[in-house]
Structure formats: structure tokens, C-alpha cells
C-alpha atoms as a PDB file:
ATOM      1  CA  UNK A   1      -1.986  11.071  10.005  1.00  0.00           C
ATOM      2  CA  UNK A   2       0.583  13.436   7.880  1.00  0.00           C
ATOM      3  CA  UNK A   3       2.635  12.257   4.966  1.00  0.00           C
ATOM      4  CA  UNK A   4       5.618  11.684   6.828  1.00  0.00           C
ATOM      5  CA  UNK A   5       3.863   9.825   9.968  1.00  0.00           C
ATOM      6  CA  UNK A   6       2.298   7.375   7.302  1.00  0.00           C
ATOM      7  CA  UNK A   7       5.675   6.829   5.593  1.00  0.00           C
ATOM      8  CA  UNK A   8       7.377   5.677   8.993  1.00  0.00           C
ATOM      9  CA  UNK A   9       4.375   3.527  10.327  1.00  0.00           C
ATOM     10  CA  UNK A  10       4.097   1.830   7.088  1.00  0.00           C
ATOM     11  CA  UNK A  11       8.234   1.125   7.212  1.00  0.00           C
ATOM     12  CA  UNK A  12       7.864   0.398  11.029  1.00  0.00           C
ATOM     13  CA  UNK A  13       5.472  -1.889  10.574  1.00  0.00           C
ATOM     14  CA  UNK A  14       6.850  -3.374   7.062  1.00  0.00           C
ATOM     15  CA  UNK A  15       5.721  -6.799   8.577  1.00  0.00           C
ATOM     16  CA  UNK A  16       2.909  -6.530  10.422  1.00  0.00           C
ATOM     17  CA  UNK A  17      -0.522  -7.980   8.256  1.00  0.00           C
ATOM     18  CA  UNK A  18      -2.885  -6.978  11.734  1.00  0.00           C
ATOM     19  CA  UNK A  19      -4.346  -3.912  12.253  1.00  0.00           C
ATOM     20  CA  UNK A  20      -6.094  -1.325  10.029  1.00  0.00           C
ATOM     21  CA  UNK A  21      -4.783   1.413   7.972  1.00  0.00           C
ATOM     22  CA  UNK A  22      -6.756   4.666   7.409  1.00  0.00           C
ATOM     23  CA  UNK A  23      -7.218   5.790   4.070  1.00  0.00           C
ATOM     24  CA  UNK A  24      -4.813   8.819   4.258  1.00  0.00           C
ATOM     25  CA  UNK A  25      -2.157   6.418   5.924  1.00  0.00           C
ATOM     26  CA  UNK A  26      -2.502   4.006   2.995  1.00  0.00           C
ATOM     27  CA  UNK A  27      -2.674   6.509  -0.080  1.00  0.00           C
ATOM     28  CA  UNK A  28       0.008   8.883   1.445  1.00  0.00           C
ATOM     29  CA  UNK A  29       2.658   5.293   1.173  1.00  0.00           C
ATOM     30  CA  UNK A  30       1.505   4.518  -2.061  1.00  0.00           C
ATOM     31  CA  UNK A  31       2.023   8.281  -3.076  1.00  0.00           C
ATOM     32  CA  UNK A  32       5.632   7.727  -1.594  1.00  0.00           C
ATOM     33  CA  UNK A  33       6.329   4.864  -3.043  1.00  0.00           C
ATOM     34  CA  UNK A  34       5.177   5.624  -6.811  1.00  0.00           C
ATOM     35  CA  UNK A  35       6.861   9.168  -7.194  1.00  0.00           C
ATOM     36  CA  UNK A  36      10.463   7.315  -5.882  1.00  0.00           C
ATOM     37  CA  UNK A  37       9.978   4.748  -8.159  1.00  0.00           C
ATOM     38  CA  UNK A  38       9.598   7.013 -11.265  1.00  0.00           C
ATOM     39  CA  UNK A  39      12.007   9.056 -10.214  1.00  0.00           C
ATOM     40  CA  UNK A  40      14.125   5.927  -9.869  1.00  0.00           C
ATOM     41  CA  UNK A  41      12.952   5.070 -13.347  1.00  0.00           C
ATOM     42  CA  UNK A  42      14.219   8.223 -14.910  1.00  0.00           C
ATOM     43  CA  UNK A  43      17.672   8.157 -12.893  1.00  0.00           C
ATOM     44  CA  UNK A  44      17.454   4.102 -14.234  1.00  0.00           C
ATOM     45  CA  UNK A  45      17.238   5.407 -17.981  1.00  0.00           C
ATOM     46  CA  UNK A  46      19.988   7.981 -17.763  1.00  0.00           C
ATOM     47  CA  UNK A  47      22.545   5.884 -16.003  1.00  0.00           C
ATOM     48  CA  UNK A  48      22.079   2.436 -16.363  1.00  0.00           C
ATOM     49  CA  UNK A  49      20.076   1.812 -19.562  1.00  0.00           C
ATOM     50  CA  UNK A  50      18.652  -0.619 -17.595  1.00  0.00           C
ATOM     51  CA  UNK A  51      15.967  -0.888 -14.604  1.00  0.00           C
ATOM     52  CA  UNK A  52      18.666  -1.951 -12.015  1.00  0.00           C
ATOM     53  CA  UNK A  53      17.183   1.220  -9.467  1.00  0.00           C
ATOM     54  CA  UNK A  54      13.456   0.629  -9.993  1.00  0.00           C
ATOM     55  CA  UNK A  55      13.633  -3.349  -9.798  1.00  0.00           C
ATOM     56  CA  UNK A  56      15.728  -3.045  -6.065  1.00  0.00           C
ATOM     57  CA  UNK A  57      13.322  -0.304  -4.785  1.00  0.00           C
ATOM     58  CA  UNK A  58      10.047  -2.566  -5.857  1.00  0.00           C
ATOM     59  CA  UNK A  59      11.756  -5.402  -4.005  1.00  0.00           C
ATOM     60  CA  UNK A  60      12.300  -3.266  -1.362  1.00  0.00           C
ATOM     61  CA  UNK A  61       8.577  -1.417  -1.030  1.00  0.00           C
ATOM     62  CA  UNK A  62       6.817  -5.334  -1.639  1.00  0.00           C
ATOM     63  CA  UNK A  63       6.189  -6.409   1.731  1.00  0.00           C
ATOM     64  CA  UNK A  64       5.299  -2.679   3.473  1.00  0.00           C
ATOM     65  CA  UNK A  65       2.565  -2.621   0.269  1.00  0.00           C
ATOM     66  CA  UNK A  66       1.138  -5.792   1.022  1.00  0.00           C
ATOM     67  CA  UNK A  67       1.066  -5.151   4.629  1.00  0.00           C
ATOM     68  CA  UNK A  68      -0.597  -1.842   4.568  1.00  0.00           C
ATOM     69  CA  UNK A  69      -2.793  -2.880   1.316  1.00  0.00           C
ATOM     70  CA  UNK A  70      -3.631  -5.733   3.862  1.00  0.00           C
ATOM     71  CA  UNK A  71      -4.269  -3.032   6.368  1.00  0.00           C
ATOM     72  CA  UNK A  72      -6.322  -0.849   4.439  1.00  0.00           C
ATOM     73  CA  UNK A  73      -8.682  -3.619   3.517  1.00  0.00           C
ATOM     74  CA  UNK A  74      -9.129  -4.767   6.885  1.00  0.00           C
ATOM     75  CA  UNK A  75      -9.791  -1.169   7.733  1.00  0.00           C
ATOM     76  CA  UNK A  76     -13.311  -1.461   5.219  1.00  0.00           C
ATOM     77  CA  UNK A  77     -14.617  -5.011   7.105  1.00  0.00           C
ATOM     78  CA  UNK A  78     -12.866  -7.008   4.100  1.00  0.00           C
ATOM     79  CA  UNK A  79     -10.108  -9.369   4.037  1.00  0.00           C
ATOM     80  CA  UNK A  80      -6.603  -8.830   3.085  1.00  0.00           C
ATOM     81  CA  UNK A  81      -6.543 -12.163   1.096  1.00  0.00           C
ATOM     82  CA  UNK A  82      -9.060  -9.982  -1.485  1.00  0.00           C
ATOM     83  CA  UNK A  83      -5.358  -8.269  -2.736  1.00  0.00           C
ATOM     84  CA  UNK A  84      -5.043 -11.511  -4.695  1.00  0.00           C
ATOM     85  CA  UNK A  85      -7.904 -10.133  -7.013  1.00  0.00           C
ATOM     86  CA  UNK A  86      -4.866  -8.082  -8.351  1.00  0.00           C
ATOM     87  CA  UNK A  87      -3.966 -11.358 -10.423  1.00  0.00           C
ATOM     88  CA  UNK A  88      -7.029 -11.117 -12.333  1.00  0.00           C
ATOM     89  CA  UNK A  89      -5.863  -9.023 -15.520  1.00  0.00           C
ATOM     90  CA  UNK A  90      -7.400  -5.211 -15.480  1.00  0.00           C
ATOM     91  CA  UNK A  91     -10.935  -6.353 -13.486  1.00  0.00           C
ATOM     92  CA  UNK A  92      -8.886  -7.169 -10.527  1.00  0.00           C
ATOM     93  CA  UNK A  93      -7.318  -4.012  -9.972  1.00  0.00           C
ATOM     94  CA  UNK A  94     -10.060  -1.932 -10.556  1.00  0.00           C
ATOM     95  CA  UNK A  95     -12.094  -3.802  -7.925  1.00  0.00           C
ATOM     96  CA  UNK A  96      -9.565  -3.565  -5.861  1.00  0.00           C
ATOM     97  CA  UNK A  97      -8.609   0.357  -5.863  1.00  0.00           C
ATOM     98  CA  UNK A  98     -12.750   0.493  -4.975  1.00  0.00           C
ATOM     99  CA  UNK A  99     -12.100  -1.292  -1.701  1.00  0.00           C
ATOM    100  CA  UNK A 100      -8.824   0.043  -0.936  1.00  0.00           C
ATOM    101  CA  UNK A 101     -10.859   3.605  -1.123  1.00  0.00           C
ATOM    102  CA  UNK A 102     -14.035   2.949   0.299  1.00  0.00           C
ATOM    103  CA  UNK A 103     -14.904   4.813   3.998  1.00  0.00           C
ATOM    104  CA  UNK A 104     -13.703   3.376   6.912  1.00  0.00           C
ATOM    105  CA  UNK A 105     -16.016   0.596   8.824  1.00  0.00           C
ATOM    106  CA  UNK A 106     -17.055   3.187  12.237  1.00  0.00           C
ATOM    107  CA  UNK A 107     -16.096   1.238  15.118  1.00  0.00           C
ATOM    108  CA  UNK A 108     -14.638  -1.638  16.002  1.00  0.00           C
ATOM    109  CA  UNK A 109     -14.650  -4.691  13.927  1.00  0.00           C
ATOM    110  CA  UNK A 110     -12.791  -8.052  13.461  1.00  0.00           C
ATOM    111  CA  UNK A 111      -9.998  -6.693  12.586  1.00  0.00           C
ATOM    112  CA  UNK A 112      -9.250  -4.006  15.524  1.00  0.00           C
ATOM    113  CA  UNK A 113     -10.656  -0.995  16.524  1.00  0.00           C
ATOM    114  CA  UNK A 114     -11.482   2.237  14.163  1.00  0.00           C
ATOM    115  CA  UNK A 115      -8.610   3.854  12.905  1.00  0.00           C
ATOM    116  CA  UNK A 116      -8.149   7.458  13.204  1.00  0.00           C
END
């Protein structure tokens, strides 16, 4: 999947928690979405002062993270509930970047079949 195709299927499907997400699909979005938020940051700074940009784009880019976070996990055999380890202060996010980029599960699985 190229950058762009990820980008639209992850906005398409903003909502959708199903599925599985290959690894480029889900690391292409999170790309996206970290390079406009700083540059969002950076425009927040010069204008604003403030983080009025950066705060409305994170609200906006929530759900399509979770959802393709979701996604991706489903896409190694594991559940998307396991994005809650995030709460657990640094541990939790280091765990979880291993799942998110662990190889695919070959085949089918409970989750749907293999992704491309």
C-alpha cells in the first residue's frame, strides 16, 4: 500500500475497529499524522503562542489512530484492547511499538484474513 493509499483508508475507515492493518499501512498514517502535527506545532508557536492548531488536529487524528493502532494489532494475532498498555508510564509504550511492528500473522486468523 503507498503513502497516500494508507492515508485515505485510514480516514475512510476513521471508525472501523475490524479488520487488519499492514505494517506499511499503519506506519505510513502515523508518519502523516506526526510530521502535520509538528508542523502544526511550529505554525502554533509563531501565530498563536498557544497550541490552538496542534490540540484540534490531535482531536481530529484520535479515533483514525485508535482504529488503525487497533488494526495493526489485530494484524499480529493480538488484541486491540492491548493499546491500553499505553497508560502504563514509558513500559507501556515501548511494549507496545514492539507489537505494533512485529511481522504480520500469514494467513487468516480471528481477526480477518492476511493483509497485503
Amino acid at each position: 500500500m503507498t503513502f497516500a493509499d494508507s492515508i485515505k483508508y485510514c480516514f475512510n475507515n476513521y471508525v472501523n475497529f475490524n479488520g487488519r492493518a499492514s505494517r506499511s499501512q499503519f506506519w505510513y498514517f502515523l508518519l502523516f499524522t506526526n510530521i502535520i502535527s509538528l508542523m502544526l506545532s511550529l505554525a502554533d508557536q509563531g501565530i498563536f503562542g498557544t497550541t490552538v492548531l496542534s490540540a484540534i488536529w490531535g482531536l481530529a487524528v484520535l479515533l483514525p489512530q485508535l482504529a488503525v493502532g487497533s488494526r495493526r494489532l489485530h494484524d499480529t494475532g493480538k488484541s486491540g484492547w492491548l493499546q491500553l498498555l499505553i497508560l502504563i508510564p514509558c513500559v507501556g509504550l515501548i511494549v507496545l511499538i514492539v507489537f505494533w511492528a512485529k511481522a504480520t500473522v500469514s494467513g487468516p486468523n480471528a481477526y480477518g484474513s492476511e493483509t497485503v
